[in-house]
Protein backbone atom coordinates (compact mmCIF):
# COMPACT_ATOMS: atom_id res chain seq x y z
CA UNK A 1 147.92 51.16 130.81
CA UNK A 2 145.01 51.91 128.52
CA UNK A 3 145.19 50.45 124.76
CA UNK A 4 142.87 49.80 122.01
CA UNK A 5 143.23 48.02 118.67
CA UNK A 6 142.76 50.74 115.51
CA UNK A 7 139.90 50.37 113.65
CA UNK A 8 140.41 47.53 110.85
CA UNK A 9 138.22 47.99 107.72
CA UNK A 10 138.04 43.70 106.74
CA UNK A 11 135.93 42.69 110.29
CA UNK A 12 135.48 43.51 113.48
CA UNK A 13 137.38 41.65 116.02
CA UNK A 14 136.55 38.94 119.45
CA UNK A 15 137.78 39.98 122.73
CA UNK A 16 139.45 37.68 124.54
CA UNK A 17 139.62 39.83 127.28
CA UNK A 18 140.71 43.15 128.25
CA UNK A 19 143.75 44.06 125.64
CA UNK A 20 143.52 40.63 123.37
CA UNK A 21 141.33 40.55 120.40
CA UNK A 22 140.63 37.65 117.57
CA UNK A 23 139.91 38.59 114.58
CA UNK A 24 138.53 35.64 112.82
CA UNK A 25 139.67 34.96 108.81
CA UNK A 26 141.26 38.09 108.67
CA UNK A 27 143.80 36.69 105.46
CA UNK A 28 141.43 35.85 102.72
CA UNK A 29 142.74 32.31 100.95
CA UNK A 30 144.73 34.29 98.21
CA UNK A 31 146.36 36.17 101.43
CA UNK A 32 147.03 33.61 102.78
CA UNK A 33 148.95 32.05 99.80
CA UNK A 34 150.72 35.19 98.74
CA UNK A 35 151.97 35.35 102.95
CA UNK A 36 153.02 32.02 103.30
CA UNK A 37 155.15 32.43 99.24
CA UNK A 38 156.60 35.80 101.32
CA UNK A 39 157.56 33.61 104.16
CA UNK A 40 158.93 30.43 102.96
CA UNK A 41 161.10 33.32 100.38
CA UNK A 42 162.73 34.31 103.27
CA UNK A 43 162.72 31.10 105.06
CA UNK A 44 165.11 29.83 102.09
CA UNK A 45 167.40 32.42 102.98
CA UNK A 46 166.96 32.01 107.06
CA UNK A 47 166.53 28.13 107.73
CA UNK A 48 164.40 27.25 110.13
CA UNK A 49 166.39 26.15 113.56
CA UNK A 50 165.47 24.68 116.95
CA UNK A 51 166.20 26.80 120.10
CA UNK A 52 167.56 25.59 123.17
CA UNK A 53 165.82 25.99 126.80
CA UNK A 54 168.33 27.87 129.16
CA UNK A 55 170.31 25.92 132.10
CA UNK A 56 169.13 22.84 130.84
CA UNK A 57 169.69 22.87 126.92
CA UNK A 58 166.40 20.90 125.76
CA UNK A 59 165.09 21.69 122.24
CA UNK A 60 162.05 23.08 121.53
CA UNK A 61 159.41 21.03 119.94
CA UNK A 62 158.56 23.89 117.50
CA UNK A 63 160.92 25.53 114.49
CA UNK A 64 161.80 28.92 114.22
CA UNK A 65 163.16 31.44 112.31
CA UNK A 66 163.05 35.35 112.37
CA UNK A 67 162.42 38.32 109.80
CA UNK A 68 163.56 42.07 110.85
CA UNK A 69 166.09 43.97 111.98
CA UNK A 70 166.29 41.56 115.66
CA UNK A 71 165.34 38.08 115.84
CA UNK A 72 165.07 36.22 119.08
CA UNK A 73 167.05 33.35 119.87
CA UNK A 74 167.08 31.15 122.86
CA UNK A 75 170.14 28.55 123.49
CA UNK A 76 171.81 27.12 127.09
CA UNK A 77 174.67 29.26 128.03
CA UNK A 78 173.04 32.66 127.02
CA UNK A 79 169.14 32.21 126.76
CA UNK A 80 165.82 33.62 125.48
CA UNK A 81 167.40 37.20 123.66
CA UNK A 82 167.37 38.92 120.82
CA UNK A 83 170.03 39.21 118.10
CA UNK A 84 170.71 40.85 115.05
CA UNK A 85 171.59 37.74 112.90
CA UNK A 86 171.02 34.11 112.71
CA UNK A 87 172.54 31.28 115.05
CA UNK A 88 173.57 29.31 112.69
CA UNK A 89 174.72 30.90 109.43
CA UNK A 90 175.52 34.00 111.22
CA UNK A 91 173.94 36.39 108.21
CA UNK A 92 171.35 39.11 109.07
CA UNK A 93 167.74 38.39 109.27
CA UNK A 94 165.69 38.81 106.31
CA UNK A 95 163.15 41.64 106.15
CA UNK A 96 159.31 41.55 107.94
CA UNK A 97 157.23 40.71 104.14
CA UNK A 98 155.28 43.91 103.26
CA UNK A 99 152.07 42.38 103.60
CA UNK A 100 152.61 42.07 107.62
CA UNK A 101 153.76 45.30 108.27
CA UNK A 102 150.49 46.97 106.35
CA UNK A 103 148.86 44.62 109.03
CA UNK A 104 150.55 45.92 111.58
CA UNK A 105 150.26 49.94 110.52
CA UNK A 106 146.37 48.69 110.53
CA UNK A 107 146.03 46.97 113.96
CA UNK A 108 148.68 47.74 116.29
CA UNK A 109 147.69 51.14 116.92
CA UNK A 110 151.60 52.07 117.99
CA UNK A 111 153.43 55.30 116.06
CA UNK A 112 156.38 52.97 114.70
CA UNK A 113 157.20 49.61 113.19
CA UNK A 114 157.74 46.04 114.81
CA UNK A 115 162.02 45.23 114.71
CA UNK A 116 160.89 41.31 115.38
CA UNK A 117 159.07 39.14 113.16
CA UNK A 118 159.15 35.88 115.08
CA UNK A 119 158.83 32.34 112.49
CA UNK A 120 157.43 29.61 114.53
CA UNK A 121 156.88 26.17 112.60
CA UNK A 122 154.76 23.62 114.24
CA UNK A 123 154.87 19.73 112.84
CA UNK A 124 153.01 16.99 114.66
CA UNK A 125 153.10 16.73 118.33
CA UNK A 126 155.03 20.33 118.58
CA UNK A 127 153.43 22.90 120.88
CA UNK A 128 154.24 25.79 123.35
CA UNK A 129 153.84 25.93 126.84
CA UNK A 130 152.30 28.63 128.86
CA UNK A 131 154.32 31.86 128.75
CA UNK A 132 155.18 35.42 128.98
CA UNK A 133 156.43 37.39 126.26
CA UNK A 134 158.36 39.89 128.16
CA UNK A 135 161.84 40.25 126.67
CA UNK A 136 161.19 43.32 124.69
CA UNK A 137 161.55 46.66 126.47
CA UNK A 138 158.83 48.22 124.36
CA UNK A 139 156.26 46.72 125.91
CA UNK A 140 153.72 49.61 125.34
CA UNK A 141 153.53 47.63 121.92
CA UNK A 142 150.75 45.13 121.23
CA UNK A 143 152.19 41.36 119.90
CA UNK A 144 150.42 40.80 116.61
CA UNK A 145 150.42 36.99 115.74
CA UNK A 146 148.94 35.56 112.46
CA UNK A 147 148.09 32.03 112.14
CA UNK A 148 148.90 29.86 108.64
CA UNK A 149 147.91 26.21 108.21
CA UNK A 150 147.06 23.89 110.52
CA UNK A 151 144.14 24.70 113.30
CA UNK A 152 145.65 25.16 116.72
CA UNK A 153 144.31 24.84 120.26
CA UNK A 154 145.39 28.59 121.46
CA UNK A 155 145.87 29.09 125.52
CA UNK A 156 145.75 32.03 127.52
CA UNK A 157 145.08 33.43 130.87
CA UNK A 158 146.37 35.95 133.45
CA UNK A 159 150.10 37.38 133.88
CA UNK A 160 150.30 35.07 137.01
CA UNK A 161 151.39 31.74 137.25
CA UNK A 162 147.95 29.33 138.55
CA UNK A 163 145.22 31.90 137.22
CA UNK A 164 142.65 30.29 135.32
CA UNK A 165 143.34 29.58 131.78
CA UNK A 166 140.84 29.67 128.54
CA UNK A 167 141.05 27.55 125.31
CA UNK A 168 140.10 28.64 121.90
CA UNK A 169 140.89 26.87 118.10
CA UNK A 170 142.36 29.90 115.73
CA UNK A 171 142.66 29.01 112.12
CA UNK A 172 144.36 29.76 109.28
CA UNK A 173 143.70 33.88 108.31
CA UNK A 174 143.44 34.77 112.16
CA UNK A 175 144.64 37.13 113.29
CA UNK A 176 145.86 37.61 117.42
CA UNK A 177 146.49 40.49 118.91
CA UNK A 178 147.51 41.52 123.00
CA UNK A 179 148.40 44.84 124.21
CA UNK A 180 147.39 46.93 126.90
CA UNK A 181 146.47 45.02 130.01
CA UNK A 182 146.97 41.94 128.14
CA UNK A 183 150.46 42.17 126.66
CA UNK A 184 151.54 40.33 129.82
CA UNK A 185 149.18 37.56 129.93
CA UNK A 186 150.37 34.12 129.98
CA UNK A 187 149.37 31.97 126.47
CA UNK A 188 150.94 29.34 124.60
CA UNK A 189 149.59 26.45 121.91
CA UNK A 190 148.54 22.88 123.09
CA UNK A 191 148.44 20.86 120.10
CA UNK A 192 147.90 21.87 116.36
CA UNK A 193 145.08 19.47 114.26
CA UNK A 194 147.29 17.85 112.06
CA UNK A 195 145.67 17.83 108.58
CA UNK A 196 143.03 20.71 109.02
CA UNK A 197 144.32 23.00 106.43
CA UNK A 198 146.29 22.12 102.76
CA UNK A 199 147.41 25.55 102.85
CA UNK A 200 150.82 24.18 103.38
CA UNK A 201 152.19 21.61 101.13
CA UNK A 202 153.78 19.01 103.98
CA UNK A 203 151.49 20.16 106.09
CA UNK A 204 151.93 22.12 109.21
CA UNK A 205 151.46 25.45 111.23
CA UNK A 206 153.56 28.84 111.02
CA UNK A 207 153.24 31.49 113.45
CA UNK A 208 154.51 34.96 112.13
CA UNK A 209 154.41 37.00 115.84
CA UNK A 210 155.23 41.05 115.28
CA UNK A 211 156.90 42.58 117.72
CA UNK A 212 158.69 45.93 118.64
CA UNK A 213 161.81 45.35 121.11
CA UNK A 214 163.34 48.58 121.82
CA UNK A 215 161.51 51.81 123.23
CA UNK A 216 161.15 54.80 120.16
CA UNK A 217 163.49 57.27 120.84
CA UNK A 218 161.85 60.73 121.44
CA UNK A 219 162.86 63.27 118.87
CA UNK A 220 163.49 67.09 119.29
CA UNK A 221 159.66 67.63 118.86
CA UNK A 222 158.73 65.24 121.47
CA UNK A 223 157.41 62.58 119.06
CA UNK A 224 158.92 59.32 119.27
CA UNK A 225 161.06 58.08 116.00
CA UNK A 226 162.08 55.21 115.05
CA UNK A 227 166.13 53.53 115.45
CA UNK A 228 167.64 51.54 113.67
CA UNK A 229 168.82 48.64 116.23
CA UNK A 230 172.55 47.43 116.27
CA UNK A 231 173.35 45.70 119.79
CA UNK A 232 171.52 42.22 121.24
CA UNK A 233 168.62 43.11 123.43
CA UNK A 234 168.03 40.55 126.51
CA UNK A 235 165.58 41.86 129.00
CA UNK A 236 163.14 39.36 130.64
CA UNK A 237 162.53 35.50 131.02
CA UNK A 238 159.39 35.25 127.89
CA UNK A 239 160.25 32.82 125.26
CA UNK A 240 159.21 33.36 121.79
């Protein structure tokens, strides 16, 4: 699979490796603000909630919410999936902020826009082990992850299970991105620096993750378009 990031005007990004790139302050501070106001909008109108392992039912240590057409949801009986609407109030998922999907239409480098804005919220000792992101069935698209608040310690390695892992602290205004031979790759967070940033107000670390789940449909032309998802998608053991 061969992939590139577009070209972004702001900065040129770190390679990881092959497929994921760091782009370093990406968000000026004003960005930054205006993102998180965007986010905790929404937020007020899909609360954050804590997902459930599968088999055994253990919570997660972080808090999550989704923006877009499909959120993803994890809880015992059904597991990691996505859905159209939230858990817990049962209402549709707000929309993905403007502001990230410009992002997107200037990184991602794919012809049509994420469905999945994933809301991760990490407090104190919350963190996320080493994992796949694999229950999308578009997974030609790149995962674009942007980093508010708190420093975190950031993970990632091979697709395999046992390959050699690396470390790296992303910031506040970073900006991850992993396609191409690194969409697979197993990454996760270790621990967050409680107190690094005051970006947000009781402190803290949000993680807005872009994804697309379903595969463009091709049109009559043979260019892929865009659909508008109605149906859960479950494909794949990642978590979010």
């Amino acid at each position: 699979m061969s992939w590139e990031p577009q070209g972004c005007v702001k900065a040129s990004p770190l390679e990881l490796r092959p497929g994921a790139f760091l782009w370093r302050a990406l968000l000026s501070n004003d960005e930054q603000i205006d993102l998180l106001s965007q986010t905790m909008t929404r937020v007020a109108r899909a609360p954050f909630f804590r997902p459930r392992m599968p088999r055994t039912g253990a919570p997660f240590s972080v808090e999550m919410s989704n923006f877009g057409a499909l959120g993803w949801v994890s809880d015992q009986t059904n597991g990691y999936r996505y859905e159209p609407r939230h858990p817990e109030t049962g209402d549709v998922w707000p929309d993905i902020p403007p502001a990230l999907l410009r992002l997107w239409g200037e990184l991602a480098n794919y012809p049509v826009p994420p469905e999945a804005c994933l809301v991760n919220f990490y407090r104190g000792s919350a963190r996320m082990g080493l994992h796949q992101d694999r229950d999308e069935a578009a997974l030609d698209a790149p995962v674009l992850s942007i980093s508010l608040g708190d420093d975190a310690i950031f993970c990632f390695g091979g697709p395999m299970r046992g390959e050699t892992t690396s470390s790296i602290t992303i910031a506040s205004g970073d900006v991850v991105l992993m396609g191409g031979p690194a969409r697979l790759c197993r990454h996760g967070i270790n621990r967050i620096h409680v107190g690094s940033s005051s970006l947000i107000p009781d402190g803290g670390r949000i993680n807005l993750t872009m994804r697309r789940v379903k595969l463009p449909e091709i049109g009559t032309a043979g260019q892929r378009t865009d659909r508008p998802p109605n149906a859960p998608l479950s494909a794949g053991t990642g978590r979010g």
